[in-house]
C-alpha atoms as a PDB file:
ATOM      1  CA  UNK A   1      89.785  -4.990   7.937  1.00  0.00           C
ATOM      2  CA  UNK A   2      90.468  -8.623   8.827  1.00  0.00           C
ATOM      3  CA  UNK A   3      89.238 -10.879   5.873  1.00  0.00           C
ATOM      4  CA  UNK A   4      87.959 -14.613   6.884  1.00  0.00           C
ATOM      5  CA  UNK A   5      90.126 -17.197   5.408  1.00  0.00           C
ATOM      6  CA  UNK A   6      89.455 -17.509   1.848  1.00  0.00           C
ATOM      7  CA  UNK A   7      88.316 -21.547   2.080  1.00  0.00           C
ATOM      8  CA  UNK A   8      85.378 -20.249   3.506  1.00  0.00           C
ATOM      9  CA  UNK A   9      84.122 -18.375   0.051  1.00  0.00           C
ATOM     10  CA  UNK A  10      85.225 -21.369  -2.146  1.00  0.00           C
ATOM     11  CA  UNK A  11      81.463 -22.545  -3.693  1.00  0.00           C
ATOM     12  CA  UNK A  12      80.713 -25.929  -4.731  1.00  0.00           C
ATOM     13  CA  UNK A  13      80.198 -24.663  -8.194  1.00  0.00           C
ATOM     14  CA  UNK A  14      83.713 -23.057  -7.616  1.00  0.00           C
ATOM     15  CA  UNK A  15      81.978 -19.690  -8.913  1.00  0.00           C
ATOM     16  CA  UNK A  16      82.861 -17.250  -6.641  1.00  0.00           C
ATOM     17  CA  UNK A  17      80.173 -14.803  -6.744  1.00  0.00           C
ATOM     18  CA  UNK A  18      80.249 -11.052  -5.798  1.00  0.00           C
ATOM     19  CA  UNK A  19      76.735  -8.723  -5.282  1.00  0.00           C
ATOM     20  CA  UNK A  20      77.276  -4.657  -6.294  1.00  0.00           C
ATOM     21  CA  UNK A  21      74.579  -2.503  -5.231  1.00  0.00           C
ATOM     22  CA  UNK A  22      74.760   1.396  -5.068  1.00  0.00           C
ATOM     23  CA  UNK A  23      73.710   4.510  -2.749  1.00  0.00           C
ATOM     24  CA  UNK A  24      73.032   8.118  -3.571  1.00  0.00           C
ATOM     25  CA  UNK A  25      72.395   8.488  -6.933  1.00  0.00           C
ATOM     26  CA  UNK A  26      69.307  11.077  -6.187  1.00  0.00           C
ATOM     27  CA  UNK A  27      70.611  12.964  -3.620  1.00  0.00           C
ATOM     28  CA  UNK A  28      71.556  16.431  -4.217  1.00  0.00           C
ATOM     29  CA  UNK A  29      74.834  16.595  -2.071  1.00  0.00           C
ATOM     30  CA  UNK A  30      77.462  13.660  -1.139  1.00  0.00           C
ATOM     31  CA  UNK A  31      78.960  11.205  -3.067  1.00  0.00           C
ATOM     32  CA  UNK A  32      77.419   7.893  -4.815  1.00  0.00           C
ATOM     33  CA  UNK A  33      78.834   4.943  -2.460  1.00  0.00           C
ATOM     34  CA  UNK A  34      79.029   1.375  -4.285  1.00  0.00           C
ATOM     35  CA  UNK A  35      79.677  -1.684  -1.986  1.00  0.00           C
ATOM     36  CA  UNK A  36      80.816  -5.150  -3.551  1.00  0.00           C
ATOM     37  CA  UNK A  37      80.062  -8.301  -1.396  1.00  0.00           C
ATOM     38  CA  UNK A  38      81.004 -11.712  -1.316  1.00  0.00           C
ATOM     39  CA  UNK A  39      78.781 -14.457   0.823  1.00  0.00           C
ATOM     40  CA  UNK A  40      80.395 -17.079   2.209  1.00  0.00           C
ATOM     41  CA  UNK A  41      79.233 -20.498   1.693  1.00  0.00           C
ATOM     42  CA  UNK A  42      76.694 -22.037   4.093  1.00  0.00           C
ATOM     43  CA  UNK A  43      75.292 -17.912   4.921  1.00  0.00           C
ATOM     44  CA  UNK A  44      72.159 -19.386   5.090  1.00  0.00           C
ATOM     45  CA  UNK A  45      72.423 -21.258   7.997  1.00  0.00           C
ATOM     46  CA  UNK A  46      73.676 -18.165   9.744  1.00  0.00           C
ATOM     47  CA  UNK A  47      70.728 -16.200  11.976  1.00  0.00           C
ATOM     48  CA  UNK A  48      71.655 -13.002  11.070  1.00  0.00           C
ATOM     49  CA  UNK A  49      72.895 -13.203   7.594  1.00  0.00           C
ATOM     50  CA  UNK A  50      69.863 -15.612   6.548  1.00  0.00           C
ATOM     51  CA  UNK A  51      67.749 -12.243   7.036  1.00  0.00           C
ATOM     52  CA  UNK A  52      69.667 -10.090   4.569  1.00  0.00           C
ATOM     53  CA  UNK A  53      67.379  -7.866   2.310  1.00  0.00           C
ATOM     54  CA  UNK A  54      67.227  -4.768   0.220  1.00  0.00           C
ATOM     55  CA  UNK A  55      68.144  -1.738   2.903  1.00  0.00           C
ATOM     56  CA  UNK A  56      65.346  -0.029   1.597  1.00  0.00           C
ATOM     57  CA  UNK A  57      62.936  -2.170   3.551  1.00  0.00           C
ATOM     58  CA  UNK A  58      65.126  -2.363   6.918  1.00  0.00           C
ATOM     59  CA  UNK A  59      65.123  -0.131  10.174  1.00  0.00           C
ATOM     60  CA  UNK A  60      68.088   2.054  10.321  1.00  0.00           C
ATOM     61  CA  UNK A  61      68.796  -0.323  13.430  1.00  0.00           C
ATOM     62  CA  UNK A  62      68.756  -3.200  11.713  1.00  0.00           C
ATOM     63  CA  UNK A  63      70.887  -1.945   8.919  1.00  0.00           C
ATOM     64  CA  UNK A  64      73.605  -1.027  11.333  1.00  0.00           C
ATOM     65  CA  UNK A  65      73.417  -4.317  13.272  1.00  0.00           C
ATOM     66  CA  UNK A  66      73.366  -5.765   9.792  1.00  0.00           C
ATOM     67  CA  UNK A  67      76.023  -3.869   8.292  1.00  0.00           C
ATOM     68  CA  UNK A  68      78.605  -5.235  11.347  1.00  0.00           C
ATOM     69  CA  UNK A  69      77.649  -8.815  10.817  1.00  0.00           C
ATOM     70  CA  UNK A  70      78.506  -8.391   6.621  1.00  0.00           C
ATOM     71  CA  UNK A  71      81.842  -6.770   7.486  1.00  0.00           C
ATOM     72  CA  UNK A  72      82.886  -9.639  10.126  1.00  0.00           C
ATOM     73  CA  UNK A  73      81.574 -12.611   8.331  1.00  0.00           C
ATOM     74  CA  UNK A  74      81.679 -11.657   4.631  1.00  0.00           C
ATOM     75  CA  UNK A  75      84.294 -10.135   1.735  1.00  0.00           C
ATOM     76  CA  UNK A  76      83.685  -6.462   1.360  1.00  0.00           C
ATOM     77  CA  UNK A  77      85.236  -4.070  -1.121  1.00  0.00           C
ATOM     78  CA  UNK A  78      83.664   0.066  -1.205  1.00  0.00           C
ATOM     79  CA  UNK A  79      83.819   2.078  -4.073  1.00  0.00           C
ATOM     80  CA  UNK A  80      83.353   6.115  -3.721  1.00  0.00           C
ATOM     81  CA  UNK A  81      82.307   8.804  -6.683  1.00  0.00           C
ATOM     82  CA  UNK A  82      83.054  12.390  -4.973  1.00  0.00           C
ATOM     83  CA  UNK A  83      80.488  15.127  -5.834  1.00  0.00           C
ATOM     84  CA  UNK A  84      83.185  16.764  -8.234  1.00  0.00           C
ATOM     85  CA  UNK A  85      83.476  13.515 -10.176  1.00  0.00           C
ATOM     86  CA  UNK A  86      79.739  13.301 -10.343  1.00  0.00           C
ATOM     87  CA  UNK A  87      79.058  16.601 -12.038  1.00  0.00           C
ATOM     88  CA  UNK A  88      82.555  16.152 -14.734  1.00  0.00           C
ATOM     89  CA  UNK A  89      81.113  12.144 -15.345  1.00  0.00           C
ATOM     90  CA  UNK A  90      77.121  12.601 -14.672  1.00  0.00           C
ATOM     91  CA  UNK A  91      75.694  10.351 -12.214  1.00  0.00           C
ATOM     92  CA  UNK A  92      75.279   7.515 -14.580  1.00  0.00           C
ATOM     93  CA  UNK A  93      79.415   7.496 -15.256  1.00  0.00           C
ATOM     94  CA  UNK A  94      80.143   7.963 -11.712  1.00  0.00           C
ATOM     95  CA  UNK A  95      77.863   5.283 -10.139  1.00  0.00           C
ATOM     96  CA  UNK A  96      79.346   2.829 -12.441  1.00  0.00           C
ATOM     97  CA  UNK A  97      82.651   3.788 -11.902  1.00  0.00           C
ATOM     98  CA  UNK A  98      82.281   3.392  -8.281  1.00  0.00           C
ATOM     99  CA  UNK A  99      80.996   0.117  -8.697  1.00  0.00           C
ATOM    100  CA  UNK A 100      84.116  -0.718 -10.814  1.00  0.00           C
ATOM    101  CA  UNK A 101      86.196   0.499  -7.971  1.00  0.00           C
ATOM    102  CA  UNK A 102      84.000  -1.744  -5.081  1.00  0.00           C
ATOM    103  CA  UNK A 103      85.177  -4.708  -7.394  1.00  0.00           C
ATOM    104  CA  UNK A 104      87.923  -3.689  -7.586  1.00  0.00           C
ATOM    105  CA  UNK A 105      88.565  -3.250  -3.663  1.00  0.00           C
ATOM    106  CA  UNK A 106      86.890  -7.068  -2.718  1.00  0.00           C
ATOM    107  CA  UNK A 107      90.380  -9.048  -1.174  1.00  0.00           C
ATOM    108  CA  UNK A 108      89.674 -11.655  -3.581  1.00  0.00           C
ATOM    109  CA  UNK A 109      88.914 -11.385  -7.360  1.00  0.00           C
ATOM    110  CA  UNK A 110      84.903 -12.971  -7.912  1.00  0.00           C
ATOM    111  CA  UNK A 111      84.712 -15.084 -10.758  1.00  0.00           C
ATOM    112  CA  UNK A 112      80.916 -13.238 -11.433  1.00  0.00           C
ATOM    113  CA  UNK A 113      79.411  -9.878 -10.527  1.00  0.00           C
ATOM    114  CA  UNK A 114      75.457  -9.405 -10.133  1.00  0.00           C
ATOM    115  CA  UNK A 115      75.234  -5.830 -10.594  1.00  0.00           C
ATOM    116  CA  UNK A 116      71.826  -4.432  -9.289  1.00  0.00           C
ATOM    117  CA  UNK A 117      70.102  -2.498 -11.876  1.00  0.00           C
ATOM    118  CA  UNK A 118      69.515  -3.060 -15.694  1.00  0.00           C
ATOM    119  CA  UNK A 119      73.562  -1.641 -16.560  1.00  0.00           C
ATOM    120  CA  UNK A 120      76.889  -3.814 -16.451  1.00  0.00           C
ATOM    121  CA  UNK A 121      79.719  -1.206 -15.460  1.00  0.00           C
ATOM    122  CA  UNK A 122      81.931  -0.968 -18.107  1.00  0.00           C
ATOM    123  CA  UNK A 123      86.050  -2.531 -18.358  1.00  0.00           C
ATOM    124  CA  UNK A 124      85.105  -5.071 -15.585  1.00  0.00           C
ATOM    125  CA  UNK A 125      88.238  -7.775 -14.363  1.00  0.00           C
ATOM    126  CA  UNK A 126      85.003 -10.070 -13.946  1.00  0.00           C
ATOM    127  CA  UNK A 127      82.381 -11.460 -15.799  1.00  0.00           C
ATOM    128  CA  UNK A 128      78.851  -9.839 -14.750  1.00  0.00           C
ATOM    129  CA  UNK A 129      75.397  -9.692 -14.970  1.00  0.00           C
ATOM    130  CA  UNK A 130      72.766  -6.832 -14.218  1.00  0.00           C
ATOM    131  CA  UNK A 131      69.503  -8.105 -12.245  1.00  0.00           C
ATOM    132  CA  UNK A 132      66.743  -5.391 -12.352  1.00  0.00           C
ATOM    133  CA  UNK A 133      65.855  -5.631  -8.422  1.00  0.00           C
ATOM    134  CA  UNK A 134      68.291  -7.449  -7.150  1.00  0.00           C
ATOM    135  CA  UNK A 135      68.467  -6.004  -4.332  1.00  0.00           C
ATOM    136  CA  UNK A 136      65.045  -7.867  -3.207  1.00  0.00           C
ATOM    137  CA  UNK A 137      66.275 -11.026  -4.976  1.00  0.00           C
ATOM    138  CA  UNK A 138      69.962 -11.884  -4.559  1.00  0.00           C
ATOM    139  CA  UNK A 139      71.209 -11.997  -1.157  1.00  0.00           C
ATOM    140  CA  UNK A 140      74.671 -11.167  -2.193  1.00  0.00           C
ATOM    141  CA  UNK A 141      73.675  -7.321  -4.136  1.00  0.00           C
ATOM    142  CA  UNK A 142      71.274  -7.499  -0.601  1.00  0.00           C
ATOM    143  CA  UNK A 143      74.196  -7.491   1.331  1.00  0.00           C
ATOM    144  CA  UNK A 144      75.934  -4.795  -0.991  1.00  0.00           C
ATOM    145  CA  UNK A 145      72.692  -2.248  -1.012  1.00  0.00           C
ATOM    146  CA  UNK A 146      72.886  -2.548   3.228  1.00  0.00           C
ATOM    147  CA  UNK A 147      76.855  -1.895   3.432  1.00  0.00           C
ATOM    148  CA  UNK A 148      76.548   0.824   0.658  1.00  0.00           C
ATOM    149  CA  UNK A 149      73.394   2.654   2.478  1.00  0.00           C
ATOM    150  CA  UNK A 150      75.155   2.493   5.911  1.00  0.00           C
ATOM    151  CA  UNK A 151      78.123   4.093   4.892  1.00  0.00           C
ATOM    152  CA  UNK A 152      77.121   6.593   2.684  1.00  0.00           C
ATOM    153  CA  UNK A 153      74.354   7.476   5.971  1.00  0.00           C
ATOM    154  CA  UNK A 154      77.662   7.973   7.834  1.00  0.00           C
ATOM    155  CA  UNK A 155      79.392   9.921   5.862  1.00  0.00           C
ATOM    156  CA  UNK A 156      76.502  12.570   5.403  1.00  0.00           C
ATOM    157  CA  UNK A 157      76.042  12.319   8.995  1.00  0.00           C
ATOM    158  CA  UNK A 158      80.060  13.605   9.409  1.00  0.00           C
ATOM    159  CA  UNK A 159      78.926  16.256   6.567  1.00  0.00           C
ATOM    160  CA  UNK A 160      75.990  17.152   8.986  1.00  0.00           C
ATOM    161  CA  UNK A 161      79.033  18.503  11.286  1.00  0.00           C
ATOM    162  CA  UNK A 162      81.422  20.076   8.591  1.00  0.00           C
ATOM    163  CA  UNK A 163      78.393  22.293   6.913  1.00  0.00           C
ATOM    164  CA  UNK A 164      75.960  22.599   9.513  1.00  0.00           C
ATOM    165  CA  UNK A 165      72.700  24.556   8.631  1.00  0.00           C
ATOM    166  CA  UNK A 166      71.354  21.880   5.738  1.00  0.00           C
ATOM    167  CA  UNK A 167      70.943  19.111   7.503  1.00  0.00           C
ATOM    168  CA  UNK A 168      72.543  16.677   6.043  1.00  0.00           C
ATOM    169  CA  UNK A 169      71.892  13.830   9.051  1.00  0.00           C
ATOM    170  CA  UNK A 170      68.415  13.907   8.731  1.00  0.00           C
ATOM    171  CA  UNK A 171      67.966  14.053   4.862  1.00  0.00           C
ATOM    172  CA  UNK A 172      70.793  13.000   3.978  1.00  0.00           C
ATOM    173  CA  UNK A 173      71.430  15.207   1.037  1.00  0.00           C
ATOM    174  CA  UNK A 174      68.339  13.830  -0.666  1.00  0.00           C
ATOM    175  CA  UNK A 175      65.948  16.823  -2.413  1.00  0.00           C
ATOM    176  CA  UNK A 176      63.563  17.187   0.560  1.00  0.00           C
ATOM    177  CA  UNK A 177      61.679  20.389   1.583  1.00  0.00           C
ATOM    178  CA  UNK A 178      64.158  21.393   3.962  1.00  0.00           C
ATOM    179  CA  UNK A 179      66.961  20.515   2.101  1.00  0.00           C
ATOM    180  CA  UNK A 180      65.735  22.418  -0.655  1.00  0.00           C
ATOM    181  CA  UNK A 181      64.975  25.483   1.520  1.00  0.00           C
ATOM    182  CA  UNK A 182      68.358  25.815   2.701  1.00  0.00           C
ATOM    183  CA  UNK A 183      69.966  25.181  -0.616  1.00  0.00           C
ATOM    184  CA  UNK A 184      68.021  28.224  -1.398  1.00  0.00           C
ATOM    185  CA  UNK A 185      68.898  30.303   1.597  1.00  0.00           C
ATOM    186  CA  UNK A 186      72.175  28.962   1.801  1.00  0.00           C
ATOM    187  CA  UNK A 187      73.613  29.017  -1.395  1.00  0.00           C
ATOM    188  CA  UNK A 188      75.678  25.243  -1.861  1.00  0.00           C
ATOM    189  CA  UNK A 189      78.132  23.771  -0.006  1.00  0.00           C
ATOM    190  CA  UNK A 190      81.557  22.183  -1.396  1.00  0.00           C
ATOM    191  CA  UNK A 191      79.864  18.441  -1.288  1.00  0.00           C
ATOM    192  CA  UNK A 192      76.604  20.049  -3.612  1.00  0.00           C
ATOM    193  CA  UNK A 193      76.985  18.334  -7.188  1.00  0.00           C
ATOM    194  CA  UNK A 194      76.412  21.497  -9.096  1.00  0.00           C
ATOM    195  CA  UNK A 195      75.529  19.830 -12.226  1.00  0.00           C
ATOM    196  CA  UNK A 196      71.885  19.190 -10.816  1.00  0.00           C
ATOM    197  CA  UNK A 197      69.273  21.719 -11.908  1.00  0.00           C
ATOM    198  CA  UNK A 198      68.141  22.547  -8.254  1.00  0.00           C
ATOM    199  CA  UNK A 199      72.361  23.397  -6.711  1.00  0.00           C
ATOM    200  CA  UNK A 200      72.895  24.933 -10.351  1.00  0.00           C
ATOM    201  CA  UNK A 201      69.890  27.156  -9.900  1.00  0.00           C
ATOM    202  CA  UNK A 202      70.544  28.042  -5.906  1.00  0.00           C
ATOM    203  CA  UNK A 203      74.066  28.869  -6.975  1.00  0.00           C
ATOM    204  CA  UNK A 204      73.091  31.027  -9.894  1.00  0.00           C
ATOM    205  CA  UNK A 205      70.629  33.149  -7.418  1.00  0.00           C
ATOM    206  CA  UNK A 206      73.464  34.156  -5.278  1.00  0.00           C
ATOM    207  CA  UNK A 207      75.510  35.063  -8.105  1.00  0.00           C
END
């Protein structure tokens, strides 16, 4: 991916600041997906980016159309925690680990990290600081929570097609009824995280 030219994320306070926001720490299948995001300066006076807020309270429309703008306009780095990794780290370990590796990914080194959520990720190359709902707050970890949601979405949505039968593009490997009914009849899958109590118990049924 084309970056914009880095004068363009050069602040007057010559803080270059990155938001980190996570998906898919409750589902019961697919990995946790971390997304790092830097604004560039004068965002506000852009229509679309001007509108940025937590995914949670967006269309899946307008996260999509959303998601494009962030990855033309604005510095994007992805970090990924693979269901294997979840269940040898726990979920705690893994999410921050993947938000160490969205950091990590960003084309240019931030000079601060606001990390959504009460936790700092651990051995950081950045100063940081953790802002309980900052998704709703910060336009930057905004910004993060929509690239991280859309992605992770796709990838369940390619799952969907590898191990049909659970339906991962609907529920997206969240516990829902369905899910939970063809966990059950089913047995898991290879992207399952075993270490949670409803997989572990599914699997032990079948043996």
């Amino acid at each position: 991916m084309d970056s914009p030219a880095p004068d363009l994320f050069i602040s007057t306070s010559r803080t270059l600041t990155a938001g980190v926001d996570e998906a898919g720490r409750g589902p019961l299948a697919g990995p946790v997906v971390a997304a790092a995001v830097i604004l560039p300066v004068g965002f506000e006076d852009d229509a679309e980016l001007a509108t940025l807020d937590d995914s949670k309270k967006l269309t899946a429309k307008r996260r999509e159309a959303l998601a494009q703008v962030i990855r033309t306009h604005c510095q994007v780095g992805v970090g990924i925690a693979e269901p294997a990794e979840i269940d040898r780290l726990n979920i705690l370990h893994a999410t921050m680990e993947a938000m160490r590796r969205a950091l990590a990914a960003l084309p240019r080194r931030p000079a601060l990290a606001l990390i959504d959520g009460n936790r700092v990720p651990p051995r950081l190359p950045v100063e940081a600081r953790a802002i309980i709902g900052g998704d709703a707050s910060e336009p930057a970890i905004a910004a993060a929570s929509i690239i991280a949601k859309t992605l992770r979405d796709q990838i369940m949505a390619e799952a969907d097609l590898r191990f049909p039968g659970y339906g991962f593009a609907g529920h997206k490997g969240y516990p829902s009824p369905s899910h939970k009914a063809s966990l059950e009849r089913f047995g898991p899958c290879p992207i399952h995280r075993l270490s949670y109590a409803p997989v572990a118990a599914a699997k032990a049924l079948r043996g």
